[in-house]
Protein backbone atom coordinates (compact mmCIF):
# COMPACT_ATOMS: atom_id res chain seq x y z
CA UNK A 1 157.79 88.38 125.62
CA UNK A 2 158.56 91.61 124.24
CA UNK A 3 159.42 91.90 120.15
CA UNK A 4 162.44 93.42 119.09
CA UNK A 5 160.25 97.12 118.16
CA UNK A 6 158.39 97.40 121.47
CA UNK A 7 161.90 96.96 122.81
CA UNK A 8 163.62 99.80 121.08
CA UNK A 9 160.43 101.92 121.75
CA UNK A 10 160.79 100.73 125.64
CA UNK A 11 164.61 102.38 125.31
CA UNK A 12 163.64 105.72 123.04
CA UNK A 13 160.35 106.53 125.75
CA UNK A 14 162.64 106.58 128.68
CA UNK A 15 165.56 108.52 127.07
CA UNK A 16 164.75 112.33 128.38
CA UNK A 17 166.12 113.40 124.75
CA UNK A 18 162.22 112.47 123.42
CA UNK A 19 160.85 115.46 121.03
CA UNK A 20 156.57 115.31 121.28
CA UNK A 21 157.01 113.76 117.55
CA UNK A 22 159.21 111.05 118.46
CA UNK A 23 156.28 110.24 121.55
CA UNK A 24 153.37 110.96 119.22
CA UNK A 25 154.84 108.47 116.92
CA UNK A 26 155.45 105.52 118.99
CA UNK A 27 152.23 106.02 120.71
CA UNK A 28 151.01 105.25 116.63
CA UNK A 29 153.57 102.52 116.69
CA UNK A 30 151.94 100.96 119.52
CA UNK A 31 148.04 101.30 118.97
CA UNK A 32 148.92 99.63 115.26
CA UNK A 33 150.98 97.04 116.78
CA UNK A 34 148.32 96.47 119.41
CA UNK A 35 145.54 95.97 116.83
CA UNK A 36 143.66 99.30 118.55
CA UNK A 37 143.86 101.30 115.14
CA UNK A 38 144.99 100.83 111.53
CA UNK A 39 148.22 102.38 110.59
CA UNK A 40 146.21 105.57 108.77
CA UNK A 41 143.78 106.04 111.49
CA UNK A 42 146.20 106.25 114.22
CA UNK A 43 148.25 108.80 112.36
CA UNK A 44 145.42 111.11 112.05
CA UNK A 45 144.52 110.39 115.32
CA UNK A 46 147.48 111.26 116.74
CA UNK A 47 148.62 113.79 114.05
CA UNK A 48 151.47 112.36 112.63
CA UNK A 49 152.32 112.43 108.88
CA UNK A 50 153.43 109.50 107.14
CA UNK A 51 156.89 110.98 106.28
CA UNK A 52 157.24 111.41 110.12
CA UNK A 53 156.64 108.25 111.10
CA UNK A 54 158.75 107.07 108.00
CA UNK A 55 161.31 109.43 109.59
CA UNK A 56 160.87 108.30 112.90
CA UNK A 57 161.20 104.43 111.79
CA UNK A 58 164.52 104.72 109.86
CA UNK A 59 166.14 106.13 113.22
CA UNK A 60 164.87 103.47 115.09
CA UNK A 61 165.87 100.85 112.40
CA UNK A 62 169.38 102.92 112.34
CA UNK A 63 170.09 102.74 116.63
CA UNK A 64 169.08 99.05 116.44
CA UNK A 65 171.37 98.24 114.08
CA UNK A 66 174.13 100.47 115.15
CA UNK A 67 173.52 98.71 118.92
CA UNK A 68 173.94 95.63 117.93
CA UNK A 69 177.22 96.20 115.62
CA UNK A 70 178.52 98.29 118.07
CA UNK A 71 180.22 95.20 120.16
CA UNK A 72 181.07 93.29 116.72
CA UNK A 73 184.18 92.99 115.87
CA UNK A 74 185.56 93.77 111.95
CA UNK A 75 185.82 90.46 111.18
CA UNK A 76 182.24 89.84 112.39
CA UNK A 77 181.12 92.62 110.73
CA UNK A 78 183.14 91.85 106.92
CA UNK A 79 181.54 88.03 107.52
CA UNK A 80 177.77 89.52 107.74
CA UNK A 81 178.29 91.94 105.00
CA UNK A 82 179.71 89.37 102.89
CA UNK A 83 177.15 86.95 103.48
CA UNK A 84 174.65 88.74 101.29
């Protein structure tokens, strides 16, 4: 079973709207999650910098959550932000 982040990089890998950062950094995503590199090898290997990746992260953290709010309805939405 797949986790939520392999997921999201599953959608963003077959949108055609992919720049060759937003590729070079899930490729990085995957060898680290895959155990292949550590997290600063695979980003030289693959010549990313860390404020790309960071970059590249926060947009995939922002789609996810904007997905899965987009269905909710307001009062869904005032109960989770309430909650916390």
């Amino acid at each position: 079973m797949k986790n939520e982040s392999a997921h999201i990089g599953d959608e963003l890998l077959n949108s055609s709207n992919l720049t060759e950062m937003d590729r070079k950094c899930m490729t990085v995503l995957q060898t680290v999650t895959d155990g292949d590199f550590t997290l600063t090898e695979a980003l030289k290997l693959y010549e990313v910098l860390p404020a790309d990746f960071m970059h590249f992260l926060a947009e995939q953290v922002i789609a996810y959550l904007y997905k899965i709010t987009a269905d909710a309805t307001s009062s869904k939405l005032h109960h989770l932000i309430s909650a916390n």
